[in-house]
PDB file of N, CA and C in Angstrom:
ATOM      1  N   UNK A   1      10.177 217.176 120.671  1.00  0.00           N
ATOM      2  CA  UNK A   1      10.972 216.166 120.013  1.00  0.00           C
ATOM      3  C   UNK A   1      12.031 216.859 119.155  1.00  0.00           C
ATOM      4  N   UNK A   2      13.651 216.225 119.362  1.00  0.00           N
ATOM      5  CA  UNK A   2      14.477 216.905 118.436  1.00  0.00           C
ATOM      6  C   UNK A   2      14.526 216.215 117.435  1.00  0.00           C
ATOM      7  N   UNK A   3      14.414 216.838 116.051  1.00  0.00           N
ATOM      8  CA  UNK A   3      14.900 215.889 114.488  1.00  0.00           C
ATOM      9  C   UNK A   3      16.172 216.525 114.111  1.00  0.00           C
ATOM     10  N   UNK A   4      17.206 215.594 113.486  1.00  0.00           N
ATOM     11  CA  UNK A   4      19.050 215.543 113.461  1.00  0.00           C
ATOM     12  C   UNK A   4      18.478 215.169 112.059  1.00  0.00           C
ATOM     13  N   UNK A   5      19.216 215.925 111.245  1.00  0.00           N
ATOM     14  CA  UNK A   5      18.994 215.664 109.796  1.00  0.00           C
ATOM     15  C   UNK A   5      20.666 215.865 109.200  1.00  0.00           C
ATOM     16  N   UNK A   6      21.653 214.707 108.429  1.00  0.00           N
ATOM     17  CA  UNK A   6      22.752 214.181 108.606  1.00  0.00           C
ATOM     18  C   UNK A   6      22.512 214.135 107.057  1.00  0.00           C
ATOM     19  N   UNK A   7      23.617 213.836 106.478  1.00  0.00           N
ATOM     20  CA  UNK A   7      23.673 213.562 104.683  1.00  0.00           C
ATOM     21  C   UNK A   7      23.263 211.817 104.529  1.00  0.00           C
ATOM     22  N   UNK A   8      23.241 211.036 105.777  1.00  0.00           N
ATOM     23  CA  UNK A   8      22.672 209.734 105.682  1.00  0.00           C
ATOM     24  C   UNK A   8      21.480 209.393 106.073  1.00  0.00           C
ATOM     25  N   UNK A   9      21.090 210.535 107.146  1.00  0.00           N
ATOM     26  CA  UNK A   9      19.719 210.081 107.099  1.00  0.00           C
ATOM     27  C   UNK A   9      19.176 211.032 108.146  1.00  0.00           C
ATOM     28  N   UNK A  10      17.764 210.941 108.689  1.00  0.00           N
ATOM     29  CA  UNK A  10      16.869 211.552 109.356  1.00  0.00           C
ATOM     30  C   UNK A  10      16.547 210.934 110.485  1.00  0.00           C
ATOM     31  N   UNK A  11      16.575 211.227 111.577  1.00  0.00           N
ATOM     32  CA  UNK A  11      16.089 210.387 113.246  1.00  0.00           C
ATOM     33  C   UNK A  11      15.617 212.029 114.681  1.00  0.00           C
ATOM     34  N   UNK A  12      15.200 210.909 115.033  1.00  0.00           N
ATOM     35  CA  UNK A  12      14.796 211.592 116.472  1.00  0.00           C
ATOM     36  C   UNK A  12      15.873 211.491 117.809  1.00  0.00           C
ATOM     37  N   UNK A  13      15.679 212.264 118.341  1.00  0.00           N
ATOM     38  CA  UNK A  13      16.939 212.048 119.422  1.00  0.00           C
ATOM     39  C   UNK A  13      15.569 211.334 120.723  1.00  0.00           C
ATOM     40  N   UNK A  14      16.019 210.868 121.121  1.00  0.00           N
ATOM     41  CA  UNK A  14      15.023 209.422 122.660  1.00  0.00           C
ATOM     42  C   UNK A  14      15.179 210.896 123.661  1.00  0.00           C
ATOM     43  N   UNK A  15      14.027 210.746 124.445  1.00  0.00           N
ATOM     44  CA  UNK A  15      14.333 211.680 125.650  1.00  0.00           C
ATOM     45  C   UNK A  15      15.901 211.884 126.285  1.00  0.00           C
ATOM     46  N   UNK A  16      15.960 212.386 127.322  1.00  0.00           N
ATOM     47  CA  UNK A  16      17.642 212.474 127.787  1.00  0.00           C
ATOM     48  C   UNK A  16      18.569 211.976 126.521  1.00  0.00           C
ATOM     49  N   UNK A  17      18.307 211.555 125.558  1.00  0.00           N
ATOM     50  CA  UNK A  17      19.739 211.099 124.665  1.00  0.00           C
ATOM     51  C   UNK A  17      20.354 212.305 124.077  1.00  0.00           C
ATOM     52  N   UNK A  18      21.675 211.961 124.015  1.00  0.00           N
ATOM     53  CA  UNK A  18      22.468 213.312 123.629  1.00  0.00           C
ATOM     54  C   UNK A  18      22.751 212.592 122.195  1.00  0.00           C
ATOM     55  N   UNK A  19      22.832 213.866 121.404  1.00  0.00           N
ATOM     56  CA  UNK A  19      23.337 213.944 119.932  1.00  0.00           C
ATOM     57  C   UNK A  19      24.031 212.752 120.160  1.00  0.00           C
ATOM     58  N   UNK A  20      25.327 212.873 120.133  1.00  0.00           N
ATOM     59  CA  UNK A  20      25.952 211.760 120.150  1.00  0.00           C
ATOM     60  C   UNK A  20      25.772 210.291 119.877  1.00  0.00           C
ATOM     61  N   UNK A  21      24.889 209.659 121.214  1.00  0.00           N
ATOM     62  CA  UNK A  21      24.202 208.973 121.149  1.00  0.00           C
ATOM     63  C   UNK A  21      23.271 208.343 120.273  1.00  0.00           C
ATOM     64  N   UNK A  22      22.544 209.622 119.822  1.00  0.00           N
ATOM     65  CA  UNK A  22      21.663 209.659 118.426  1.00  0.00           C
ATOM     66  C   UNK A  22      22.876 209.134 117.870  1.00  0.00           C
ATOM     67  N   UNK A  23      23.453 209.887 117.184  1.00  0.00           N
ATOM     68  CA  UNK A  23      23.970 209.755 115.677  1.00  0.00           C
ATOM     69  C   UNK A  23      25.109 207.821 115.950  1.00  0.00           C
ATOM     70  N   UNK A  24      25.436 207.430 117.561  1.00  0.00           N
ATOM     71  CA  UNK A  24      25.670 206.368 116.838  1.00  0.00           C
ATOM     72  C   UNK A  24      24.739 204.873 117.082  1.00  0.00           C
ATOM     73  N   UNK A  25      23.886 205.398 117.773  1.00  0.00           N
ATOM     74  CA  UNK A  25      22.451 204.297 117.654  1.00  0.00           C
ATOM     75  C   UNK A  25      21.976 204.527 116.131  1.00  0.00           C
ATOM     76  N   UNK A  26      21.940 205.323 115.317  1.00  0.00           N
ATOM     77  CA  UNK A  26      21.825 205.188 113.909  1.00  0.00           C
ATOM     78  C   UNK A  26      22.682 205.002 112.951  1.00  0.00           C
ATOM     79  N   UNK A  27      23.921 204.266 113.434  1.00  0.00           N
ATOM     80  CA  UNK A  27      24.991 203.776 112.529  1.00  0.00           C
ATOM     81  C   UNK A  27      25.536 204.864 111.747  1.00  0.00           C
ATOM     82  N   UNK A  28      25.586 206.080 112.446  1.00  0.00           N
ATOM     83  CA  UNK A  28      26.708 206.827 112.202  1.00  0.00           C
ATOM     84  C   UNK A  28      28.208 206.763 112.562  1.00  0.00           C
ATOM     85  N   UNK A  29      29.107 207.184 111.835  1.00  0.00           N
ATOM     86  CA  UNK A  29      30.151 207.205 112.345  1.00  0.00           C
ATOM     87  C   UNK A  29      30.579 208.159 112.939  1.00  0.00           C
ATOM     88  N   UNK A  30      31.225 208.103 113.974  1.00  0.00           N
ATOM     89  CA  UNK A  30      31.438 209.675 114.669  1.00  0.00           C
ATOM     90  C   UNK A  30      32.702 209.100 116.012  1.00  0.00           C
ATOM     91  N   UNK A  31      33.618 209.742 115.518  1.00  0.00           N
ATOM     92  CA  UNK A  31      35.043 209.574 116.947  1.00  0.00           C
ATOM     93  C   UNK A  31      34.231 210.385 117.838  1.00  0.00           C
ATOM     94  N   UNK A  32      34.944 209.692 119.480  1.00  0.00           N
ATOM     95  CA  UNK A  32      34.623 210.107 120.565  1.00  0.00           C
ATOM     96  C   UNK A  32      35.667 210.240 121.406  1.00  0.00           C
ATOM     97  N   UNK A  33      36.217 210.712 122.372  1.00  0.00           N
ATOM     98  CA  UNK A  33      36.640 209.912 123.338  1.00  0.00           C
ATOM     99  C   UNK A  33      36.293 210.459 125.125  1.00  0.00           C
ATOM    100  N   UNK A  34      35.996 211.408 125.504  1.00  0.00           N
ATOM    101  CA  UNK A  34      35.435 211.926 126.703  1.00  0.00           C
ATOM    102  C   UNK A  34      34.048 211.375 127.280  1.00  0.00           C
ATOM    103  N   UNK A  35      33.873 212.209 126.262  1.00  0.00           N
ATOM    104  CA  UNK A  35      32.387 212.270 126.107  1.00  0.00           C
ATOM    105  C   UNK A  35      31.575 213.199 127.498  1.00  0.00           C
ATOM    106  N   UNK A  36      32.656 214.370 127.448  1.00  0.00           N
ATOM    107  CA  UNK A  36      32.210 215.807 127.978  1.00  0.00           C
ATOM    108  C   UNK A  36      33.100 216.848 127.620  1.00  0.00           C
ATOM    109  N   UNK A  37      33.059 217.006 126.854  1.00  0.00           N
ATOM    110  CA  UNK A  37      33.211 217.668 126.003  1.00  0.00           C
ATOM    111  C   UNK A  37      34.988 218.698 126.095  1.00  0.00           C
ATOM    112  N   UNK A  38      36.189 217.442 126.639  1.00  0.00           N
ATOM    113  CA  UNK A  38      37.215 218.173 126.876  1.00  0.00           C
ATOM    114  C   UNK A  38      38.095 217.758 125.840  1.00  0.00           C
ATOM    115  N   UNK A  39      37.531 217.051 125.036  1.00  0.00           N
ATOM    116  CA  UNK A  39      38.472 216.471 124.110  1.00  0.00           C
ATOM    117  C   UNK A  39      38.412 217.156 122.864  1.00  0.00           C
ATOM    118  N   UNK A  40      37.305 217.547 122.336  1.00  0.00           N
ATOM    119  CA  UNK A  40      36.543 217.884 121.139  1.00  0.00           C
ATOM    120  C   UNK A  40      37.109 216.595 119.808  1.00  0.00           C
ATOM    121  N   UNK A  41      37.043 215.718 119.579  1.00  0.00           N
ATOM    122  CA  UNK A  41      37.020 214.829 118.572  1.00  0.00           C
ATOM    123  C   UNK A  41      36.052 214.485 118.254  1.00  0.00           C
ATOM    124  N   UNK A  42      34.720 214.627 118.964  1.00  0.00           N
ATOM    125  CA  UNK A  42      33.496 214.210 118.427  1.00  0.00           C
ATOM    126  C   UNK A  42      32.997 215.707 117.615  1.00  0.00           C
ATOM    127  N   UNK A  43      33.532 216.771 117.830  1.00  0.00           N
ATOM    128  CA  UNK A  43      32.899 217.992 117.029  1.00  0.00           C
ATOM    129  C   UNK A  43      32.305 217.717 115.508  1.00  0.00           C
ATOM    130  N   UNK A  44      31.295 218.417 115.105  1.00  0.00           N
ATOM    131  CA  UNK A  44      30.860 218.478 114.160  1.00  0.00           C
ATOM    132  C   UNK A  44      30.503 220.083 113.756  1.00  0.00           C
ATOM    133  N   UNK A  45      29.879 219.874 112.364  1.00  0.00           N
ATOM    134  CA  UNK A  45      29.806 221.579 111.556  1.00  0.00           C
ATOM    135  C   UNK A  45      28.100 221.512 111.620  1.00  0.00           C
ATOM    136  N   UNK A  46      27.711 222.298 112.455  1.00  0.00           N
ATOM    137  CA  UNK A  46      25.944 222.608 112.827  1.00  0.00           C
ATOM    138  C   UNK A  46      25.794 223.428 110.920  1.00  0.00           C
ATOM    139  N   UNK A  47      25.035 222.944 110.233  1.00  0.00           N
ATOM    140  CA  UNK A  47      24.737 223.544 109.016  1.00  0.00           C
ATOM    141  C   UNK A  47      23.507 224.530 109.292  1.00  0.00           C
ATOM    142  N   UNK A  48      22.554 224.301 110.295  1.00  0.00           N
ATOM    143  CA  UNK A  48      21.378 224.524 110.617  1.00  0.00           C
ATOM    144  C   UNK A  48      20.688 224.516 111.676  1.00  0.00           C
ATOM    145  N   UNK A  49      20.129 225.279 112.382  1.00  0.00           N
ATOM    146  CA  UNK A  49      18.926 224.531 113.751  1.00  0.00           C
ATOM    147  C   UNK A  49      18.003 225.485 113.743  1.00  0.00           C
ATOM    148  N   UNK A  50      17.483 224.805 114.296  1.00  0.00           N
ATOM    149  CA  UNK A  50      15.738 225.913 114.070  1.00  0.00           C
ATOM    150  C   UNK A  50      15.811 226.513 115.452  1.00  0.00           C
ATOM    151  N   UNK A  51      16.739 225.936 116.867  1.00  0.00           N
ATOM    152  CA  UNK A  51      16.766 226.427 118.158  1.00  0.00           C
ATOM    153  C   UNK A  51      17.727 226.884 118.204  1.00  0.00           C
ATOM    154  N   UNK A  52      18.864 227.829 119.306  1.00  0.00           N
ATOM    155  CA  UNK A  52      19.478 227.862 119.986  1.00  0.00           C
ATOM    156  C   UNK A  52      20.499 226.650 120.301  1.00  0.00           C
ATOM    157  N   UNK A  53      21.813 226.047 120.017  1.00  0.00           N
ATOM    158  CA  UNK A  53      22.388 225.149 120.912  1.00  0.00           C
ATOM    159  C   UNK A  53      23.071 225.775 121.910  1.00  0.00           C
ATOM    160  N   UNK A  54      22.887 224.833 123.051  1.00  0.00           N
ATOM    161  CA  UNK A  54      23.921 225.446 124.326  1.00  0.00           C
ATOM    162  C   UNK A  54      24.381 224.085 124.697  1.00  0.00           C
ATOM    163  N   UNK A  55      24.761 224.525 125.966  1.00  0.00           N
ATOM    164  CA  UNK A  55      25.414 223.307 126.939  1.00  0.00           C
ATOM    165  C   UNK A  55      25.217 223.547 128.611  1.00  0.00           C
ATOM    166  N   UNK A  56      25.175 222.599 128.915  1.00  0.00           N
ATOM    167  CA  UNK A  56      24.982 222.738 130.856  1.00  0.00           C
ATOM    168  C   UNK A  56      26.031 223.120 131.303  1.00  0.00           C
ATOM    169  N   UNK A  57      27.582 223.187 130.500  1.00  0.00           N
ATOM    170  CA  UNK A  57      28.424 223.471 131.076  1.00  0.00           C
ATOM    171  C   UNK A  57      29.661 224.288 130.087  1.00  0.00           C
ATOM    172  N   UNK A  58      30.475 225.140 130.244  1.00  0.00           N
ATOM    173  CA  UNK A  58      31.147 225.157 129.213  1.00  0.00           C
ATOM    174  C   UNK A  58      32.133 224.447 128.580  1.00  0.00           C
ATOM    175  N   UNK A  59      32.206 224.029 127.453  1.00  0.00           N
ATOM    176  CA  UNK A  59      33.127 222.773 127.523  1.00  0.00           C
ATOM    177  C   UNK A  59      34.871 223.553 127.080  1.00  0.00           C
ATOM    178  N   UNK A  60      35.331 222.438 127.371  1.00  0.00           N
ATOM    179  CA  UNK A  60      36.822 222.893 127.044  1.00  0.00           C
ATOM    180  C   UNK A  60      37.573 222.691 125.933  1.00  0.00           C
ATOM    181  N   UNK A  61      37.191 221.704 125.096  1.00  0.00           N
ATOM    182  CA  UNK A  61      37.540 222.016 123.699  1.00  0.00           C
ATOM    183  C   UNK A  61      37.145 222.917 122.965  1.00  0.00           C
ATOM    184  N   UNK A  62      38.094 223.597 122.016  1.00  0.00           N
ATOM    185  CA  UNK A  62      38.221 224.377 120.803  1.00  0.00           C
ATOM    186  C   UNK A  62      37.618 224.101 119.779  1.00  0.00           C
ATOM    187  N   UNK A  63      36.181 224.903 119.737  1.00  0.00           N
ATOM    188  CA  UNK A  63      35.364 224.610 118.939  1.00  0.00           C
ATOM    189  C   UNK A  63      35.045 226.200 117.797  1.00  0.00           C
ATOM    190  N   UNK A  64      35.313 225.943 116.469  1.00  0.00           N
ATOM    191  CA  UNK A  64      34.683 227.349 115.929  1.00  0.00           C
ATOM    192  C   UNK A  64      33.112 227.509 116.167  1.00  0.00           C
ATOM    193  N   UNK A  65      32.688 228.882 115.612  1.00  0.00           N
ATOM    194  CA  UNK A  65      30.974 228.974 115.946  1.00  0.00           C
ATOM    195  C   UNK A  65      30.731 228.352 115.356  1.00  0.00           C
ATOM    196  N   UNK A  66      30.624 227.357 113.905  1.00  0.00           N
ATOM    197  CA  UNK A  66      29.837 226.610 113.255  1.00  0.00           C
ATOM    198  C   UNK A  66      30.013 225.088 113.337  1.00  0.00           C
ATOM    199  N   UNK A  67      30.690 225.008 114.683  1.00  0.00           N
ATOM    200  CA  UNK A  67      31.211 223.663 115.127  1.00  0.00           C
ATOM    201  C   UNK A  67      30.377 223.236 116.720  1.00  0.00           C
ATOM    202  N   UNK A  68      29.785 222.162 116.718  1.00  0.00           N
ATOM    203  CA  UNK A  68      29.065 221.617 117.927  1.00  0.00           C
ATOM    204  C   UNK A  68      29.563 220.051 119.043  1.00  0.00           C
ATOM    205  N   UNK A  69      29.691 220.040 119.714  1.00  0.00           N
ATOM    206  CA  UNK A  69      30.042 218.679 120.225  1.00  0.00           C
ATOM    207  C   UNK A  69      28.876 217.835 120.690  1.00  0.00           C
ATOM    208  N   UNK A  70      28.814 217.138 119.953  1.00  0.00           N
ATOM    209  CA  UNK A  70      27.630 216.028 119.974  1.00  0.00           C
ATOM    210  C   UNK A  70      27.544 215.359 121.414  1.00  0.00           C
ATOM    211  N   UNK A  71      28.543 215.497 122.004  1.00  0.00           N
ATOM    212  CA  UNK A  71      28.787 214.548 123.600  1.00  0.00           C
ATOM    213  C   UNK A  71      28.131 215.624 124.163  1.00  0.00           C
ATOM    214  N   UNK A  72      28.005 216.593 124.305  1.00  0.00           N
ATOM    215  CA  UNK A  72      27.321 217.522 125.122  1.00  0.00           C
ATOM    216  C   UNK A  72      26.876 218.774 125.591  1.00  0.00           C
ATOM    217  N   UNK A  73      26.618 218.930 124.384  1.00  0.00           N
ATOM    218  CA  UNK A  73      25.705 220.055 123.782  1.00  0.00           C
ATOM    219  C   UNK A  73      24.080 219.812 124.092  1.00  0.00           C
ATOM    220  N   UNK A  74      23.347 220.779 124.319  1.00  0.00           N
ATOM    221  CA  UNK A  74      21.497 220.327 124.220  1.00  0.00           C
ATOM    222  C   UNK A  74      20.944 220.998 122.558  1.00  0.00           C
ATOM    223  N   UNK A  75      20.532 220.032 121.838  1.00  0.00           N
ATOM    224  CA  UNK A  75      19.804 220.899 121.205  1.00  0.00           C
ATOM    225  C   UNK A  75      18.221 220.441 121.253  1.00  0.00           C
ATOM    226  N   UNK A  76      17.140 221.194 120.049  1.00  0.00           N
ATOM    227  CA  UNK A  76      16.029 220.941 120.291  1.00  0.00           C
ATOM    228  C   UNK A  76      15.410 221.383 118.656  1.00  0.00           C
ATOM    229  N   UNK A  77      14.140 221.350 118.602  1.00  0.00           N
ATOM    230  CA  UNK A  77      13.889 221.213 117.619  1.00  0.00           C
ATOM    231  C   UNK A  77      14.304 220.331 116.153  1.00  0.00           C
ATOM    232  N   UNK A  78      14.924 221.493 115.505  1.00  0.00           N
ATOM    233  CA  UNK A  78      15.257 220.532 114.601  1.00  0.00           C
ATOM    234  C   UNK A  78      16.852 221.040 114.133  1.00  0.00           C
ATOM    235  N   UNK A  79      17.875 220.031 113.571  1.00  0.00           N
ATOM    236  CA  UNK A  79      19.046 220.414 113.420  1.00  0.00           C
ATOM    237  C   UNK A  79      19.469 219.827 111.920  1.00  0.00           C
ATOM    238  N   UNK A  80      20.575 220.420 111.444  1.00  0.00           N
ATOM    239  CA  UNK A  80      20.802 219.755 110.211  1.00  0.00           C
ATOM    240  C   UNK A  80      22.881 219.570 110.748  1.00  0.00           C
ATOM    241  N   UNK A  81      23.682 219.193 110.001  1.00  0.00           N
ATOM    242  CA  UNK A  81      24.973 218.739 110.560  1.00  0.00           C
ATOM    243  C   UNK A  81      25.783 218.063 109.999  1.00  0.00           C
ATOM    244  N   UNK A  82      26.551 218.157 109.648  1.00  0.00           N
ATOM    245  CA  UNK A  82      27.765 217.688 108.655  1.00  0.00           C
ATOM    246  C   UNK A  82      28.243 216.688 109.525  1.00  0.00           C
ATOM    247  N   UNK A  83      27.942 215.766 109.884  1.00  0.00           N
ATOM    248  CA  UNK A  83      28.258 214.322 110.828  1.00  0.00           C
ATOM    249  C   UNK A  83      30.000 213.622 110.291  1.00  0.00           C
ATOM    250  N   UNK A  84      30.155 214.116 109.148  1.00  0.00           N
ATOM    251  CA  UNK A  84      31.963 213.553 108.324  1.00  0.00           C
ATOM    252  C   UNK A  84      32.771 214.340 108.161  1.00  0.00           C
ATOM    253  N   UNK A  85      32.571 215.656 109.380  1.00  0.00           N
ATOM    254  CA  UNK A  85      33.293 217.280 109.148  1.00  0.00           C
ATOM    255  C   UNK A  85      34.883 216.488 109.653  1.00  0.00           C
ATOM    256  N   UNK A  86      35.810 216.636 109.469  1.00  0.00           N
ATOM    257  CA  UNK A  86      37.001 216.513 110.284  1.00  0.00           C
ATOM    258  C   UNK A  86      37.591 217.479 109.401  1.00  0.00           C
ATOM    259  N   UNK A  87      38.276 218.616 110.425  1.00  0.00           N
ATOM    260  CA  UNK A  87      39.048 220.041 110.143  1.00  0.00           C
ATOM    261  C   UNK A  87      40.791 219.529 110.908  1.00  0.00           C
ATOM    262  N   UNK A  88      41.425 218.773 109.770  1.00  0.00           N
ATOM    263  CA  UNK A  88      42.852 218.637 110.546  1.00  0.00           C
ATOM    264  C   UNK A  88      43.765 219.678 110.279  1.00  0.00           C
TER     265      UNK A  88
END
């Protein structure tokens, strides 16, 4: 089971559900618009994970190392994440 720990709150990610997903089935706010990861507007700042994040694929947005894309990234365990990062 993955736990997403956000400055609003604490949840589980559902089998197959991607971050994303998580964070807006829990009334997070979070821009999207691909949602594979070529856009990067959904990026966020990973503060923490107890695993490894990767991805099934490499994505094509411009992401720094302490930056993750919630559309499609895998993570596991447990994560922590600045969910209101926007770097303009």
């Amino acid at each position: 089971m993955t736990w997403v720990m956000t400055s609003k709150r604490q949840f589980y990610l559902h089998d197959d559900e991607s971050l994303l997903d998580g964070l807006l089935r829990t009334g997070h706010d979070v821009s999207f618009q691909c949602r594979e990861g070529y856009c990067g507007s959904c990026r966020v700042r990973r503060i923490a994970s107890s695993h490894p994040i990767d991805y099934p694929f490499v994505p094509l947005a411009m992401i720094e190392d302490n930056e993750i894309l919630p559309c499609c990234c895998r993570v596991q365990g447990v994560i922590y994440i600045n969910h209101e990062f926007i770097d303009e």
